[in-house]
C-alpha atoms as a PDB file:
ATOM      1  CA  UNK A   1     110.197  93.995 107.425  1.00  0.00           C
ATOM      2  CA  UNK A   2     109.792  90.427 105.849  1.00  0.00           C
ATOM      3  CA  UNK A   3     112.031  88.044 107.718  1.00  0.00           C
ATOM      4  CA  UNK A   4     114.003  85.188 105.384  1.00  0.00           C
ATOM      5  CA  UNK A   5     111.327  82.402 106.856  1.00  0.00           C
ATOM      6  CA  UNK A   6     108.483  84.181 105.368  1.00  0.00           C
ATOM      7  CA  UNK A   7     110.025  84.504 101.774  1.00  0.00           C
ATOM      8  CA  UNK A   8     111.125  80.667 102.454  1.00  0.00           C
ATOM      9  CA  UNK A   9     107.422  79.959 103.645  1.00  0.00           C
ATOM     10  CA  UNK A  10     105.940  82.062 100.044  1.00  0.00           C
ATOM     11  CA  UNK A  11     108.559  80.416  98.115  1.00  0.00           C
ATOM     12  CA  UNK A  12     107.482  77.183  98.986  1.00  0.00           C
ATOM     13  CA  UNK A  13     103.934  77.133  99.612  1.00  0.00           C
ATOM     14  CA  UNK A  14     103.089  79.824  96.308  1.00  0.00           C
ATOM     15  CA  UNK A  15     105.291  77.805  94.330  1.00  0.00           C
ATOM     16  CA  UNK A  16     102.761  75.978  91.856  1.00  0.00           C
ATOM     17  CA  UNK A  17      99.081  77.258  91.124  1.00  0.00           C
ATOM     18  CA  UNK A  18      97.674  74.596  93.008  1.00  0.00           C
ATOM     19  CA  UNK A  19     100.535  74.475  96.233  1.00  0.00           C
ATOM     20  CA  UNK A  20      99.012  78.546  96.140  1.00  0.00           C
ATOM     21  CA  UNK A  21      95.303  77.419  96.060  1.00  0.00           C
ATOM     22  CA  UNK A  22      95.813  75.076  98.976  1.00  0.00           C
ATOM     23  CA  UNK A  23      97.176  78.007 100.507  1.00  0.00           C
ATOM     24  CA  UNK A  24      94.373  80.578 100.269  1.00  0.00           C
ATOM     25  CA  UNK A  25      92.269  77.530 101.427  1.00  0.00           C
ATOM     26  CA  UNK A  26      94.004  77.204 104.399  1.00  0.00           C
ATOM     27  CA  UNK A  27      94.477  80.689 105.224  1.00  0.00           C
ATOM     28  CA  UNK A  28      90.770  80.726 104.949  1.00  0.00           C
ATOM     29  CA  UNK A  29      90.101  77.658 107.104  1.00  0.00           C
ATOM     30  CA  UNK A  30      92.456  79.287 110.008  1.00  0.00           C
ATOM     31  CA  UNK A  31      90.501  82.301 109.928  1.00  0.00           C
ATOM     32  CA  UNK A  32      87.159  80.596 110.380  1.00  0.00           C
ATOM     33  CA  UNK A  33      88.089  78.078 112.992  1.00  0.00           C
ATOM     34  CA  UNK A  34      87.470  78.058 116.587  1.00  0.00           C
ATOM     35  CA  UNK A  35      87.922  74.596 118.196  1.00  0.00           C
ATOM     36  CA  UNK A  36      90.622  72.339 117.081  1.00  0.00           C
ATOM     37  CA  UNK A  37      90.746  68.685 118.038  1.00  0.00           C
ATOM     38  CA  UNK A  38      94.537  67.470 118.250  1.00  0.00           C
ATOM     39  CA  UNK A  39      94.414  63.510 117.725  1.00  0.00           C
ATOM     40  CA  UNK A  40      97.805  61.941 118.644  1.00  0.00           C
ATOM     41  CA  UNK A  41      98.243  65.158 121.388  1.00  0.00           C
ATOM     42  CA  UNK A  42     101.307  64.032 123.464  1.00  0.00           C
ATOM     43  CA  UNK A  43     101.263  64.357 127.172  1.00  0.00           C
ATOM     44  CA  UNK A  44     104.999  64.689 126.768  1.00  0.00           C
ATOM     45  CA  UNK A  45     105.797  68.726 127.161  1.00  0.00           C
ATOM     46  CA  UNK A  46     108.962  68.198 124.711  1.00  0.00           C
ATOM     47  CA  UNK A  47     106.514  66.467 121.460  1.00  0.00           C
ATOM     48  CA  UNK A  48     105.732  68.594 118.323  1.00  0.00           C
ATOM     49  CA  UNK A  49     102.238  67.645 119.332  1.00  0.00           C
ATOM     50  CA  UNK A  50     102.318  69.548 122.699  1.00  0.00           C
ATOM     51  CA  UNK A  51     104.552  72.279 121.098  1.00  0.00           C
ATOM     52  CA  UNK A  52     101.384  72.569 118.437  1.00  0.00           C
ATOM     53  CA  UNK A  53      98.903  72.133 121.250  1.00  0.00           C
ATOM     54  CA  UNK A  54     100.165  75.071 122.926  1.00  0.00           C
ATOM     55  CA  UNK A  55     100.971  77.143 120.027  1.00  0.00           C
ATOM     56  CA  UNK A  56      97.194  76.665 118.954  1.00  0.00           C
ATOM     57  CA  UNK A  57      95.789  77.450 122.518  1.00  0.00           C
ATOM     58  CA  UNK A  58      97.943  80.888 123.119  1.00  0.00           C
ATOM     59  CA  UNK A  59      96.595  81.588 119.576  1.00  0.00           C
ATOM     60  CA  UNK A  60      92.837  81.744 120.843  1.00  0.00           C
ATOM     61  CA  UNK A  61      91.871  78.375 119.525  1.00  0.00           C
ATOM     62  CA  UNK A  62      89.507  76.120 121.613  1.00  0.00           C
ATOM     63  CA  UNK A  63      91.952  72.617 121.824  1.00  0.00           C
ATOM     64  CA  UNK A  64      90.391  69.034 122.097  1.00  0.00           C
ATOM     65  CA  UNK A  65      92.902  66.678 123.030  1.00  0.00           C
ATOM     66  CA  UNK A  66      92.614  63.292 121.488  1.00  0.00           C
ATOM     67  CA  UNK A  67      94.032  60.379 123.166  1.00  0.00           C
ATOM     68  CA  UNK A  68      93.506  57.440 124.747  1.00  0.00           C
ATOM     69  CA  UNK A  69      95.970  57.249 127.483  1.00  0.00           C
ATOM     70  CA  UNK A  70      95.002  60.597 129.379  1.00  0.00           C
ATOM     71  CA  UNK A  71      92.619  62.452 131.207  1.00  0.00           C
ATOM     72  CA  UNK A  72      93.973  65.997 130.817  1.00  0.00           C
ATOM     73  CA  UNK A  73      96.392  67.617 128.492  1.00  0.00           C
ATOM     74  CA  UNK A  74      97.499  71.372 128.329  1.00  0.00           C
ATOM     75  CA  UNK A  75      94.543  71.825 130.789  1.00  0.00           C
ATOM     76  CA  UNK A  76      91.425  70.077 128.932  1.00  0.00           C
ATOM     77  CA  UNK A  77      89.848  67.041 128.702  1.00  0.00           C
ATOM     78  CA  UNK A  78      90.983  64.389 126.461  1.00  0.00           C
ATOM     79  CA  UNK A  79      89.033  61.817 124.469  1.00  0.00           C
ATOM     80  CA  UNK A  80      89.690  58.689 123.702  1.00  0.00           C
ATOM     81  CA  UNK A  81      88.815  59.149 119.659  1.00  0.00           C
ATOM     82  CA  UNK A  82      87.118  61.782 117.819  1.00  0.00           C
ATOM     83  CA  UNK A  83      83.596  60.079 117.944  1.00  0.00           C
ATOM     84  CA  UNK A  84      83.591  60.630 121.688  1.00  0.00           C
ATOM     85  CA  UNK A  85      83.965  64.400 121.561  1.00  0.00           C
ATOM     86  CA  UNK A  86      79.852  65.041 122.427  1.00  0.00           C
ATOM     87  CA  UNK A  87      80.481  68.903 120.670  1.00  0.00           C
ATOM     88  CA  UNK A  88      81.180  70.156 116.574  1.00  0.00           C
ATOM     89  CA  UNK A  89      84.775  70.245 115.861  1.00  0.00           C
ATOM     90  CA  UNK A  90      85.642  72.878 113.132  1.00  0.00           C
ATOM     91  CA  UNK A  91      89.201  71.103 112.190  1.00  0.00           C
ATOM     92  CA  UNK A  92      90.851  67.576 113.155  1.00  0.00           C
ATOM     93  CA  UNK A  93      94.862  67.667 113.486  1.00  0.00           C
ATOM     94  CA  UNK A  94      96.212  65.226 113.034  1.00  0.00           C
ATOM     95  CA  UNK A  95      99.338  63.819 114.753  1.00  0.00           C
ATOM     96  CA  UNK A  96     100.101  59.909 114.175  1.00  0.00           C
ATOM     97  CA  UNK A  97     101.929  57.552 112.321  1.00  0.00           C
ATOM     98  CA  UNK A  98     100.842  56.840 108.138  1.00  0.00           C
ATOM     99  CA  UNK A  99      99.620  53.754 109.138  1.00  0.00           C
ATOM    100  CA  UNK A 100      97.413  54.616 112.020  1.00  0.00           C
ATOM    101  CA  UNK A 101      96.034  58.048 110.420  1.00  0.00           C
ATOM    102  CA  UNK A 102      93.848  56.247 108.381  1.00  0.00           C
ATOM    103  CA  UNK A 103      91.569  55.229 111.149  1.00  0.00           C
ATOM    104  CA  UNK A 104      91.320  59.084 112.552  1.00  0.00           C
ATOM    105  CA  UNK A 105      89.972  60.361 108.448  1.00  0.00           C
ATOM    106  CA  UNK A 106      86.996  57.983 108.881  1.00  0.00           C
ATOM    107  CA  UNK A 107      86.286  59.048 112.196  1.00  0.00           C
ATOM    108  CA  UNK A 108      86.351  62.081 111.081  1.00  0.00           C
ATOM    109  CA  UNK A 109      83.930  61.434 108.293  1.00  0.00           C
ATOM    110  CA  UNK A 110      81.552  59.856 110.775  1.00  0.00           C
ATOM    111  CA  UNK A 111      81.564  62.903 113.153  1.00  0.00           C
ATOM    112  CA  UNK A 112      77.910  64.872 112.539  1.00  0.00           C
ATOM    113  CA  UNK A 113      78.349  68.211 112.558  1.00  0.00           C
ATOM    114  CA  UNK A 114      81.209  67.052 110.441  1.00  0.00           C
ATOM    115  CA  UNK A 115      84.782  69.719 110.577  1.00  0.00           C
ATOM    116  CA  UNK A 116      85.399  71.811 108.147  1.00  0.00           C
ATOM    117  CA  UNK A 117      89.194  70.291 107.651  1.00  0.00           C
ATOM    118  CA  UNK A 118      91.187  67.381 108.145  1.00  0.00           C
ATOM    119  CA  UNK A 119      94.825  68.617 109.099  1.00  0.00           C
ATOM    120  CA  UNK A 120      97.550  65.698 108.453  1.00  0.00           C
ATOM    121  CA  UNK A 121     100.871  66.951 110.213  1.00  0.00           C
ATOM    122  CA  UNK A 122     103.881  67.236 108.588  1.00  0.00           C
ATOM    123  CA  UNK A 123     105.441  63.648 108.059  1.00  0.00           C
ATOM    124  CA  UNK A 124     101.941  61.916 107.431  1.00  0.00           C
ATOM    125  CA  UNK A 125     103.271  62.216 103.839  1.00  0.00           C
ATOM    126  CA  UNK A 126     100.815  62.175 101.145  1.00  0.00           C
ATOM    127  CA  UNK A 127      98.309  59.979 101.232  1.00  0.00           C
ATOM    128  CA  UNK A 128      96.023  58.977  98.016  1.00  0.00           C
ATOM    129  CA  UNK A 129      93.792  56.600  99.392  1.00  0.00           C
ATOM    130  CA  UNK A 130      92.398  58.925 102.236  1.00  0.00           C
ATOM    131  CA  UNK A 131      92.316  61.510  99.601  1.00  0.00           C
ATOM    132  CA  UNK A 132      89.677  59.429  97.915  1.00  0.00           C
ATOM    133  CA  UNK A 133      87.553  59.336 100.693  1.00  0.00           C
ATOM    134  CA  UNK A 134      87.853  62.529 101.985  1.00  0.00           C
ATOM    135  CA  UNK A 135      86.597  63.880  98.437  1.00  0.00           C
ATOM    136  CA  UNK A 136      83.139  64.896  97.740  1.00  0.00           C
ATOM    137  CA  UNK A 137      82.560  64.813 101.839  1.00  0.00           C
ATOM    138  CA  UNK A 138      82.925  69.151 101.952  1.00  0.00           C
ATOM    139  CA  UNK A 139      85.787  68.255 104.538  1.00  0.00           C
ATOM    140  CA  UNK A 140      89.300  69.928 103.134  1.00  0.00           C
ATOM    141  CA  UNK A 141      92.265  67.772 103.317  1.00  0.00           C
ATOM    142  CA  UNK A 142      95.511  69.456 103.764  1.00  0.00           C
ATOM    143  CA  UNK A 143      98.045  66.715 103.851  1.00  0.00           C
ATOM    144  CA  UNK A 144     101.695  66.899 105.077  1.00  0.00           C
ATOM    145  CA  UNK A 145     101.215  70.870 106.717  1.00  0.00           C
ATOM    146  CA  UNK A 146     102.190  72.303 109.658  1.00  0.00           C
ATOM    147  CA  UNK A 147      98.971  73.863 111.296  1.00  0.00           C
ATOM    148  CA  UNK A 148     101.079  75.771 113.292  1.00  0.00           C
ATOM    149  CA  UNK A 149     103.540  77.299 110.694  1.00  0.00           C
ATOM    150  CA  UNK A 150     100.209  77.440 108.218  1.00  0.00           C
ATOM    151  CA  UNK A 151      98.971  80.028 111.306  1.00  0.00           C
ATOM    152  CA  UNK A 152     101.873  81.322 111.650  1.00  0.00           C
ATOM    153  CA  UNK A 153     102.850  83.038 108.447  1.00  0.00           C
ATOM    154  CA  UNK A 154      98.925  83.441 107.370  1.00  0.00           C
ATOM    155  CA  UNK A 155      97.154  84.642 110.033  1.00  0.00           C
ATOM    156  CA  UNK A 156      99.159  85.338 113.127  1.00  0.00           C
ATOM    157  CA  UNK A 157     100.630  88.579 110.781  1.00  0.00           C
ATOM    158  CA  UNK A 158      97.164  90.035 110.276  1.00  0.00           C
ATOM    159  CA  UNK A 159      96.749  89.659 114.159  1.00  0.00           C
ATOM    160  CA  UNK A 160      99.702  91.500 114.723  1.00  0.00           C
ATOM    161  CA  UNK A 161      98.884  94.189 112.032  1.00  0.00           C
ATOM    162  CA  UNK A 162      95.551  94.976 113.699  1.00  0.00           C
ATOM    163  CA  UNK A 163      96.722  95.169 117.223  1.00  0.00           C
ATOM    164  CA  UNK A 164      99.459  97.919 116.172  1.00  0.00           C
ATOM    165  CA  UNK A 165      96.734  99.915 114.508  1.00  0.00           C
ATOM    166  CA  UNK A 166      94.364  99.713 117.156  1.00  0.00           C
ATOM    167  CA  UNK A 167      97.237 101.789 119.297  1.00  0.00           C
END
């Protein structure tokens, strides 16, 4: 039985041609990622960050917390930016303000093995100019998503599907 979130969630993110190609993209991102860094990952248990964070982990994703300010967060160790992570990142998430984000996109670029996907949380708006940048690099750009509702509705189902068949 379909709850009323996931007709809201198909309403809203099949509602154009493209809105439903971003979709598939992501769907297909989610199911080919296994480490996630988290830039902006709170050390606050009550953040959206942390709430993520956690979501992500108890998911089966590898999390790499990014920030400056801690040692540890949900268990693993953080990093000050992304260039200090010394192992391939499949997707950056991305959790900061519009006006600091930009700074975490050209990291991002600069990373070798570079991600697959640069995640910018909801409330990061849209953002043209790191659109530009981020195009021709092979890195997709989903802009103002919710990793976590993006897993959620596209993949966590499947997961749940197969588990009931396999008893």
């Amino acid at each position: 039985m379909r709850t009323t979130f996931n007709n809201w969630y198909d309403e809203k993110m099949r509602a154009t041609e493209a809105l439903s190609a971003e979709t598939d993209r992501a769907e297909k991102t989610l199911e080919t990622t296994s480490t996630i860094a988290i830039v902006g990952l709170s050390r606050s248990f009550h953040k959206d960050s942390q709430f993520v964070g956690r979501y992500l982990q108890n998911a089966g994703y590898d999390i790499v917390p990014v920030n400056p300010n801690a040692d540890r967060i949900l268990g693993e160790q953080s990093y000050p930016d992304l260039l200090s992570i010394p192992f391939p990142i499949d997707v950056i998430d991305v959790f900061l303000p519009p006006g600091v984000l930009p700074k975490a996109v050209d990291q991002a670029l600069e990373m070798e093995p570079r991600p697959k996907a640069i995640w910018l949380q909801l409330g990061t708006g849209q953002n043209p100019e790191e659109e530009k940048k981020v195009s021709g690099s092979g890195i997709e750009l989903y802009q103002n998503r919710c990793i976590k509702v993006d897993h959620q509705f596209l993949i966590r189902p499947k997961k749940q599907a197969n588990t009931i068949s396999e008893t």
